[in-house]
PDB file of N, CA and C in Angstrom:
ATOM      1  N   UNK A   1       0.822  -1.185   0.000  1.00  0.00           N
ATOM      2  CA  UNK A   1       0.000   0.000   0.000  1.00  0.00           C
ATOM      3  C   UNK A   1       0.867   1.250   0.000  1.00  0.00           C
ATOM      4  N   UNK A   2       2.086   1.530   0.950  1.00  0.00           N
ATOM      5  CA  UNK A   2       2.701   2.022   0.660  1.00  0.00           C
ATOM      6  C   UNK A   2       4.155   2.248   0.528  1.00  0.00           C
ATOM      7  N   UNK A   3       4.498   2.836  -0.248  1.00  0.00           N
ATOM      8  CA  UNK A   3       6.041   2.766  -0.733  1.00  0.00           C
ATOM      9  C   UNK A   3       6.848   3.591  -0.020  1.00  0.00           C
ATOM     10  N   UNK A   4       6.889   2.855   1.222  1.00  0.00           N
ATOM     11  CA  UNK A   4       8.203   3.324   2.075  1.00  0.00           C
ATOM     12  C   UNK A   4       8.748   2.176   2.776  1.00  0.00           C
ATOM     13  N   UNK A   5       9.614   2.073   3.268  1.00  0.00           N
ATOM     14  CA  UNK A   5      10.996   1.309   4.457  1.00  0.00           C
ATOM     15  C   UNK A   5      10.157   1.385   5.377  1.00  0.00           C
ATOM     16  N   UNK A   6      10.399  -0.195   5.780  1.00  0.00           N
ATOM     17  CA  UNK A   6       9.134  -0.825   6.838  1.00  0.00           C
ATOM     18  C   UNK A   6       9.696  -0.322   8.497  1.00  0.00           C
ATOM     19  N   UNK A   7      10.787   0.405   8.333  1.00  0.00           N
ATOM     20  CA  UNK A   7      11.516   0.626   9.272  1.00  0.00           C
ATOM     21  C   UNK A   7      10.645   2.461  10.047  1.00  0.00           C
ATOM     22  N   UNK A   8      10.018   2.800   9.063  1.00  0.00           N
ATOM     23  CA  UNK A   8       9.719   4.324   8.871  1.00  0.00           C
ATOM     24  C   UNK A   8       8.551   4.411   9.826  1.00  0.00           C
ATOM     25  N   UNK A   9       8.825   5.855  10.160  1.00  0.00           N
ATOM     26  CA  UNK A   9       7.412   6.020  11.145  1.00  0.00           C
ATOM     27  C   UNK A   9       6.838   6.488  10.438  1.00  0.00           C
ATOM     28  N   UNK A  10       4.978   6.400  11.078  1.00  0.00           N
ATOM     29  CA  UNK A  10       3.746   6.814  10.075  1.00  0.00           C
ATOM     30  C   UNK A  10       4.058   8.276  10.241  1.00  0.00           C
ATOM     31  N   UNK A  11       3.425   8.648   8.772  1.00  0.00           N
ATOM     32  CA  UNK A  11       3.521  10.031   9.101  1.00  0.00           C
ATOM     33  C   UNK A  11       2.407  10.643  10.066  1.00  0.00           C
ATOM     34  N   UNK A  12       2.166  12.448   9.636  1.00  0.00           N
ATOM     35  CA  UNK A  12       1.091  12.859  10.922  1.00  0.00           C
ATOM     36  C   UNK A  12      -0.199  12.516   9.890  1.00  0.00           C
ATOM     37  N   UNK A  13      -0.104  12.573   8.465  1.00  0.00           N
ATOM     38  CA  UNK A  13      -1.245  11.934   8.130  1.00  0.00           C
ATOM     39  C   UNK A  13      -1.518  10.797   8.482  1.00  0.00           C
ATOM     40  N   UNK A  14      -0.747   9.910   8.132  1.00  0.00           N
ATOM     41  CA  UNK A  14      -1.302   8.512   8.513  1.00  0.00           C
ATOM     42  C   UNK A  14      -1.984   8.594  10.140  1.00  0.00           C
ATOM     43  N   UNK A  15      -1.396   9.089  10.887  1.00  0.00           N
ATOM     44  CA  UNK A  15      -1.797   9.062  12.289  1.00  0.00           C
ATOM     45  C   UNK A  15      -3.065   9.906  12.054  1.00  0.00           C
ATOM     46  N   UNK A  16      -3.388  10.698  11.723  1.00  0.00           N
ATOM     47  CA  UNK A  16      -4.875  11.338  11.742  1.00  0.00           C
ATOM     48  C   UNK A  16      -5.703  10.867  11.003  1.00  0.00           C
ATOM     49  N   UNK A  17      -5.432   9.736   9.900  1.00  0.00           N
ATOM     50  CA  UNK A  17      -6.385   9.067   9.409  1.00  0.00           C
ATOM     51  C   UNK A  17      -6.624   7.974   9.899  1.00  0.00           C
ATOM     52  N   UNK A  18      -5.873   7.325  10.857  1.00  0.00           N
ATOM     53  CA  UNK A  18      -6.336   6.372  12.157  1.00  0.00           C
ATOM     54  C   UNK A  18      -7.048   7.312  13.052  1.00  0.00           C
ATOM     55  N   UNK A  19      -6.761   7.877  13.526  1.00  0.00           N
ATOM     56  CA  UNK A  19      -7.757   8.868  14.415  1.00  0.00           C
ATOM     57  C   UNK A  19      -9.070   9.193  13.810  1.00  0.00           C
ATOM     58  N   UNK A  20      -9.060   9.636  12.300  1.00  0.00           N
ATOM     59  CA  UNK A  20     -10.492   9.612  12.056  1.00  0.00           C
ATOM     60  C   UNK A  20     -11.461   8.248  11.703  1.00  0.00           C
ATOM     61  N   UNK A  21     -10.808   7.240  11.755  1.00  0.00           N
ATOM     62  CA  UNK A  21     -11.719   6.179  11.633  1.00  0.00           C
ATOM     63  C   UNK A  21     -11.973   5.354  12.682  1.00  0.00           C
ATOM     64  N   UNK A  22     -10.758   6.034  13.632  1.00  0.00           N
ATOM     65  CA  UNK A  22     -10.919   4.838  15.073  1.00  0.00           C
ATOM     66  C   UNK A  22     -12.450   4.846  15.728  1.00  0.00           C
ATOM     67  N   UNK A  23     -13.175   5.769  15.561  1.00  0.00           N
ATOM     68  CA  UNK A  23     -14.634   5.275  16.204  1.00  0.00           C
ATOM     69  C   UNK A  23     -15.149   4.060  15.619  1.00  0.00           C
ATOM     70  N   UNK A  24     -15.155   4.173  14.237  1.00  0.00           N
ATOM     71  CA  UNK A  24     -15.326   2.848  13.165  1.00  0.00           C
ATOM     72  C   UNK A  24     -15.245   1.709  14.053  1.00  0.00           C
ATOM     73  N   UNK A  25     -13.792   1.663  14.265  1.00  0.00           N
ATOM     74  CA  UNK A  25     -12.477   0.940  14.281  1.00  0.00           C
ATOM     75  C   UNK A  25     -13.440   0.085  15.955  1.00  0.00           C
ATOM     76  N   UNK A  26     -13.346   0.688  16.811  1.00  0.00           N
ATOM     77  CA  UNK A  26     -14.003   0.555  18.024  1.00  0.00           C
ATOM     78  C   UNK A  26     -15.431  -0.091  18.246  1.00  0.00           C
ATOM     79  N   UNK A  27     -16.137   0.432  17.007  1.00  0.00           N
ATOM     80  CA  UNK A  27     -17.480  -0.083  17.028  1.00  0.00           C
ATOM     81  C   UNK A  27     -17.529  -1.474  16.402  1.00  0.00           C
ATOM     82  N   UNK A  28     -16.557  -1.661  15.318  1.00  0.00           N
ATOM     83  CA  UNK A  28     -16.583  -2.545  14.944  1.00  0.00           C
ATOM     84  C   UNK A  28     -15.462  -3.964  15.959  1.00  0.00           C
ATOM     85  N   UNK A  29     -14.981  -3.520  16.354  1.00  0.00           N
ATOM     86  CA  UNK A  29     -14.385  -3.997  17.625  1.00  0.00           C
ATOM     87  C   UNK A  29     -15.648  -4.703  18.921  1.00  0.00           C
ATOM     88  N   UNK A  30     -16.411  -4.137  19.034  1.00  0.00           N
ATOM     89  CA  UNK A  30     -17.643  -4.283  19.860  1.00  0.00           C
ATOM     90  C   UNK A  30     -18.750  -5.146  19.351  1.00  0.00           C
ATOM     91  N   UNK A  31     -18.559  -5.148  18.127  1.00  0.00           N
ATOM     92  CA  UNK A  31     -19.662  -6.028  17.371  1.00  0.00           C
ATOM     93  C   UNK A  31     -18.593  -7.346  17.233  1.00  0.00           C
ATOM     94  N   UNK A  32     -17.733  -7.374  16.683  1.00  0.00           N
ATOM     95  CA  UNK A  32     -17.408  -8.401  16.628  1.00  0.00           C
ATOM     96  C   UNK A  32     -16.903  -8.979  18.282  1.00  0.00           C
ATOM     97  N   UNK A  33     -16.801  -8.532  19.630  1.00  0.00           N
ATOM     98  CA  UNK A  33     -16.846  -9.310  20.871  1.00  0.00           C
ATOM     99  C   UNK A  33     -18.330  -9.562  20.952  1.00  0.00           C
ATOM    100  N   UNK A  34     -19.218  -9.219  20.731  1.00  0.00           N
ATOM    101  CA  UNK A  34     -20.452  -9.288  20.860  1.00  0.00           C
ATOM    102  C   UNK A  34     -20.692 -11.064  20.000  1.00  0.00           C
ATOM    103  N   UNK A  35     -20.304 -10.873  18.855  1.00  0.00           N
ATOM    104  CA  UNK A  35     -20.541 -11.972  18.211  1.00  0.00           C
ATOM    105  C   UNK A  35     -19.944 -12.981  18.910  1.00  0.00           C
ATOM    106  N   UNK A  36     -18.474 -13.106  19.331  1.00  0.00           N
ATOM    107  CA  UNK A  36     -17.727 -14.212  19.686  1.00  0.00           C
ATOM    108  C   UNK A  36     -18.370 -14.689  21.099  1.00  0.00           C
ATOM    109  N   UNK A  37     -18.955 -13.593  21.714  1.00  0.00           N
ATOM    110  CA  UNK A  37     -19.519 -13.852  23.102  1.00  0.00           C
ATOM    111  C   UNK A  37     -20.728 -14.887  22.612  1.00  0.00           C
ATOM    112  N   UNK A  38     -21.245 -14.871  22.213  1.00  0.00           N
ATOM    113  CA  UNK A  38     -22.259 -15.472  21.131  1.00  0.00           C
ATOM    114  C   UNK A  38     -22.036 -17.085  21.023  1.00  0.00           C
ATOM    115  N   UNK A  39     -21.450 -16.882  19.914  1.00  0.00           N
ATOM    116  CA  UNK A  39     -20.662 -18.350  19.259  1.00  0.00           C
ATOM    117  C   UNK A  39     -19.949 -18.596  20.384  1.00  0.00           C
ATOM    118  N   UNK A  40     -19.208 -18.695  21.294  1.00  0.00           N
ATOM    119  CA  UNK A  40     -18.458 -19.060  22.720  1.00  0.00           C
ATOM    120  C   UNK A  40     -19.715 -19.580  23.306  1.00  0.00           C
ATOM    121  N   UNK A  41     -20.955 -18.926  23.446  1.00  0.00           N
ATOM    122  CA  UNK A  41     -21.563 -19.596  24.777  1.00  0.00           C
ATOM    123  C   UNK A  41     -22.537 -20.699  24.351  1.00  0.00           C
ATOM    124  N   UNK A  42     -22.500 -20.831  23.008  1.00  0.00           N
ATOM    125  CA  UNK A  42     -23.316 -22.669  22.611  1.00  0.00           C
ATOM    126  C   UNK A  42     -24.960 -22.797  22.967  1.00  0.00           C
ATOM    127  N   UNK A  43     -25.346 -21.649  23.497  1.00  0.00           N
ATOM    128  CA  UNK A  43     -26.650 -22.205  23.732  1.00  0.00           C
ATOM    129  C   UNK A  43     -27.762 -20.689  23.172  1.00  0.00           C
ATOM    130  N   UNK A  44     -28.936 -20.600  23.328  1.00  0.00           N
ATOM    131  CA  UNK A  44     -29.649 -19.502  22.960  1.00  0.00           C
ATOM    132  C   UNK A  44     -29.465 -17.879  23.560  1.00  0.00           C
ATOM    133  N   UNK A  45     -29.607 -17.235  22.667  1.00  0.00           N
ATOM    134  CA  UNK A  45     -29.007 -16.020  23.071  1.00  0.00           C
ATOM    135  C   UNK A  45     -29.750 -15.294  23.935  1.00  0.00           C
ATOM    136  N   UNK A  46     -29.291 -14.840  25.438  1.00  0.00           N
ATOM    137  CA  UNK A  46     -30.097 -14.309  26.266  1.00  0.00           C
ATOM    138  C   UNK A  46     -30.535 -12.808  25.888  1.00  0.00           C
ATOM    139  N   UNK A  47     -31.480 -12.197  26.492  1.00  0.00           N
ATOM    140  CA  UNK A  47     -32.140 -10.807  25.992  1.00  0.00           C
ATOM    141  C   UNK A  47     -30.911  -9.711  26.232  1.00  0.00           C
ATOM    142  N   UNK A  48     -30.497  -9.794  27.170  1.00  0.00           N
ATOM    143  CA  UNK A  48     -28.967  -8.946  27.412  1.00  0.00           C
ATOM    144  C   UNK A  48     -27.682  -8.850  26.160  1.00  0.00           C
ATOM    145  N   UNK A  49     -27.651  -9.993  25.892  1.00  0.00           N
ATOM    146  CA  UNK A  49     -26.842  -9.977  24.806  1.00  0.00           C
ATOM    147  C   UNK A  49     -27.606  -9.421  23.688  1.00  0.00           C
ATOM    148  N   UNK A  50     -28.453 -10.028  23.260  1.00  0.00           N
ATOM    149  CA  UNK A  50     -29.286  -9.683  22.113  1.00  0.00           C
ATOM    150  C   UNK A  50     -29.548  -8.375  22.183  1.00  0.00           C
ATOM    151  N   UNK A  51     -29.461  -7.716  23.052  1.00  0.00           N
ATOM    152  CA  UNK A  51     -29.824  -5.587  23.171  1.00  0.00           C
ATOM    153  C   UNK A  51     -28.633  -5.305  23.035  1.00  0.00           C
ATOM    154  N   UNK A  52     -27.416  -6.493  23.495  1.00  0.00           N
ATOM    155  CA  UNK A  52     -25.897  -5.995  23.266  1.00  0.00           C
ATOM    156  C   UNK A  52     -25.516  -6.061  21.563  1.00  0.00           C
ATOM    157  N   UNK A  53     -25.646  -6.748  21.014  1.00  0.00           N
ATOM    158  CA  UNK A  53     -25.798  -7.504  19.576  1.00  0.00           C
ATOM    159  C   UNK A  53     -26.261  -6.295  19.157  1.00  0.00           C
ATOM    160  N   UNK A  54     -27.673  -5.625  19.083  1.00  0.00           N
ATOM    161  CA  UNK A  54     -28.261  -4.628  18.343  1.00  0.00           C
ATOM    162  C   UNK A  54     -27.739  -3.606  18.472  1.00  0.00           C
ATOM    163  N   UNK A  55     -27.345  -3.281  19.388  1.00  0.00           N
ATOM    164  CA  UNK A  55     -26.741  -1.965  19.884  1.00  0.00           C
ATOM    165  C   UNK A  55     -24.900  -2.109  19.375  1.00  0.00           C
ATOM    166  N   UNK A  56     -24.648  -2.859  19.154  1.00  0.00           N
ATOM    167  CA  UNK A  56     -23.285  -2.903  18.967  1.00  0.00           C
ATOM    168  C   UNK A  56     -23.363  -3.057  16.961  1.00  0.00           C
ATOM    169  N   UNK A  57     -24.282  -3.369  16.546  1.00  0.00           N
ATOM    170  CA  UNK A  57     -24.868  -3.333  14.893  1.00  0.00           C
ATOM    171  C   UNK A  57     -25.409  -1.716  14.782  1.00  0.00           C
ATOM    172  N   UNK A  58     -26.027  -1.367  15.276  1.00  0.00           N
ATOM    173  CA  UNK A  58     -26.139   0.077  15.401  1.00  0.00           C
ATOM    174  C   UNK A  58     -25.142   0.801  14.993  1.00  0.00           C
ATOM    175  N   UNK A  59     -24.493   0.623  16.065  1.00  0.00           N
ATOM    176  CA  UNK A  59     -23.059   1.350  16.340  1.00  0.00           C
ATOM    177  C   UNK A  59     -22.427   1.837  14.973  1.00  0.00           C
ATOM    178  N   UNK A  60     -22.146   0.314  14.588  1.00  0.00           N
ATOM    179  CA  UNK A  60     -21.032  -0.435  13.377  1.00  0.00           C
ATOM    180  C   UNK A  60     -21.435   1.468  12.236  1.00  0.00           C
ATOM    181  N   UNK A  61     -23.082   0.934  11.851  1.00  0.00           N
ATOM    182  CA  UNK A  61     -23.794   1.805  10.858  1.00  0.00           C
ATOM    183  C   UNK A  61     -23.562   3.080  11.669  1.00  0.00           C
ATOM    184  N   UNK A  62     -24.006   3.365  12.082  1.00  0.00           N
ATOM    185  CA  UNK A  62     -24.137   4.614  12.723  1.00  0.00           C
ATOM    186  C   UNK A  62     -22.268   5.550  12.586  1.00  0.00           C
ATOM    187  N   UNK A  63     -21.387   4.797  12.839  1.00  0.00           N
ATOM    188  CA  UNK A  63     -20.302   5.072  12.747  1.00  0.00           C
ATOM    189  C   UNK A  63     -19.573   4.988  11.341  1.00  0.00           C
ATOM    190  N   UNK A  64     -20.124   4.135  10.673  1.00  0.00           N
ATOM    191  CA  UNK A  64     -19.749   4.268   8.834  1.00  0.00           C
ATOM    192  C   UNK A  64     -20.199   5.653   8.582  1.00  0.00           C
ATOM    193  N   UNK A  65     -21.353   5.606   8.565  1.00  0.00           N
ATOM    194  CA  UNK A  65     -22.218   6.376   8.070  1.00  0.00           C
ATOM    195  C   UNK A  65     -21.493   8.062   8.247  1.00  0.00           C
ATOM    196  N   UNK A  66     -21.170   8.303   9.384  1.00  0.00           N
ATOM    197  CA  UNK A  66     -19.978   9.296  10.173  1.00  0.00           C
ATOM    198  C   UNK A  66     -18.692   9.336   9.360  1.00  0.00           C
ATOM    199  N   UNK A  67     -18.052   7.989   9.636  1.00  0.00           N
ATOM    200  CA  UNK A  67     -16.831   8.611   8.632  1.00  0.00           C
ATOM    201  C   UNK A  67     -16.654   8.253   7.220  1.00  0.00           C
ATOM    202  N   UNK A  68     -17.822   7.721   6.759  1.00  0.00           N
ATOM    203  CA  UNK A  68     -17.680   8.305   4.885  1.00  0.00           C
ATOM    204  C   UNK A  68     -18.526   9.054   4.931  1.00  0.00           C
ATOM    205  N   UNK A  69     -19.283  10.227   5.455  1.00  0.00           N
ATOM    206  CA  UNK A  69     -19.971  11.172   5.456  1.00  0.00           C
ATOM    207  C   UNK A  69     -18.243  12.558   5.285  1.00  0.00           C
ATOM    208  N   UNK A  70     -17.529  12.257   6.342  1.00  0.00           N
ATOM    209  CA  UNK A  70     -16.351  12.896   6.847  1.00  0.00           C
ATOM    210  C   UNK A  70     -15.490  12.927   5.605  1.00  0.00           C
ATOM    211  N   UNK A  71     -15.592  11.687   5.000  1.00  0.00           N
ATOM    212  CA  UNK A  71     -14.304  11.472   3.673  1.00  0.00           C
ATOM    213  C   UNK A  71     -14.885  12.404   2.571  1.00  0.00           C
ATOM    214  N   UNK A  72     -16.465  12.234   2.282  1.00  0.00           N
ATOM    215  CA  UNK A  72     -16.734  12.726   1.268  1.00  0.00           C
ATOM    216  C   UNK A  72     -16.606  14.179   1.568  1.00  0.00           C
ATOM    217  N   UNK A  73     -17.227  14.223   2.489  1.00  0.00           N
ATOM    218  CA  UNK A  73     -16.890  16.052   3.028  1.00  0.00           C
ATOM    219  C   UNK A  73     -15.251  16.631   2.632  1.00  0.00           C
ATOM    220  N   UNK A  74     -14.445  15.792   3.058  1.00  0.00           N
ATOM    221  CA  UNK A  74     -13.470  16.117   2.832  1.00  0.00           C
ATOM    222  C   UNK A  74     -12.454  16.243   1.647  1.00  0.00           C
ATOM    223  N   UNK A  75     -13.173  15.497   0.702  1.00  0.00           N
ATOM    224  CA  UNK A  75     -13.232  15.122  -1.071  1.00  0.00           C
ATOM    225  C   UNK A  75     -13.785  16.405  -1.815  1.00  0.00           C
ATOM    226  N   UNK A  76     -15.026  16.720  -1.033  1.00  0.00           N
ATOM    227  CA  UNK A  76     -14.995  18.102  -2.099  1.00  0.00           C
ATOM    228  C   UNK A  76     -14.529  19.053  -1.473  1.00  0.00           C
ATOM    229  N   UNK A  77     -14.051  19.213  -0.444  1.00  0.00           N
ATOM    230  CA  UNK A  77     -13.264  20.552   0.111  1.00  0.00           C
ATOM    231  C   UNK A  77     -11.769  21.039  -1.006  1.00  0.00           C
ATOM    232  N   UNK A  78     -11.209  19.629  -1.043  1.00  0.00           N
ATOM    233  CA  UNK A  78     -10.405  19.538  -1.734  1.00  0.00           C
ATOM    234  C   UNK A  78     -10.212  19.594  -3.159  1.00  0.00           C
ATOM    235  N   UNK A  79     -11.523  19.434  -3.655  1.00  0.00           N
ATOM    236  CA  UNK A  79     -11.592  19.671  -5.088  1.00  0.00           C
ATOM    237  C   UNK A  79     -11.819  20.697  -5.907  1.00  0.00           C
TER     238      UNK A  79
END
């Protein structure tokens, strides 16, 4: 992806374009423990989890939706 020495530090872009997706990054982090909590416990999914499950699918969207809202914003600023 990119063409530099694996030895190199990110630049301050790279670091602020982890910063702008880390909510993403987090939500989707939460959905997927949500799932494994899931598949780990072998039997039917209690109502707690299942409000955890929705709410953590929420999230996921709710947080896309945020930062390619942010990219495109930031696509025509630039153009």
């Amino acid at each position: 992806m990119y063409d530099r020495d694996s030895t190199d530090e990110p630049t301050a872009a790279d670091l602020a374009a982890i910063e702008d997706e880390w909510p993403l990054i987090e939500a989707e982090i939460e959905l997927l423990d949500v799932q494994l909590v899931i598949l780990d416990a072998r039997r039917p999914v209690d109502e707690v989890t299942a409000r955890r499950l929705h709410r953590a699918r929420d999230a996921v969207v709710s947080e896309a939706l945020r930062y390619y809202q942010r990219r495109v914003n930031a696509a025509r600023r630039a153009a």
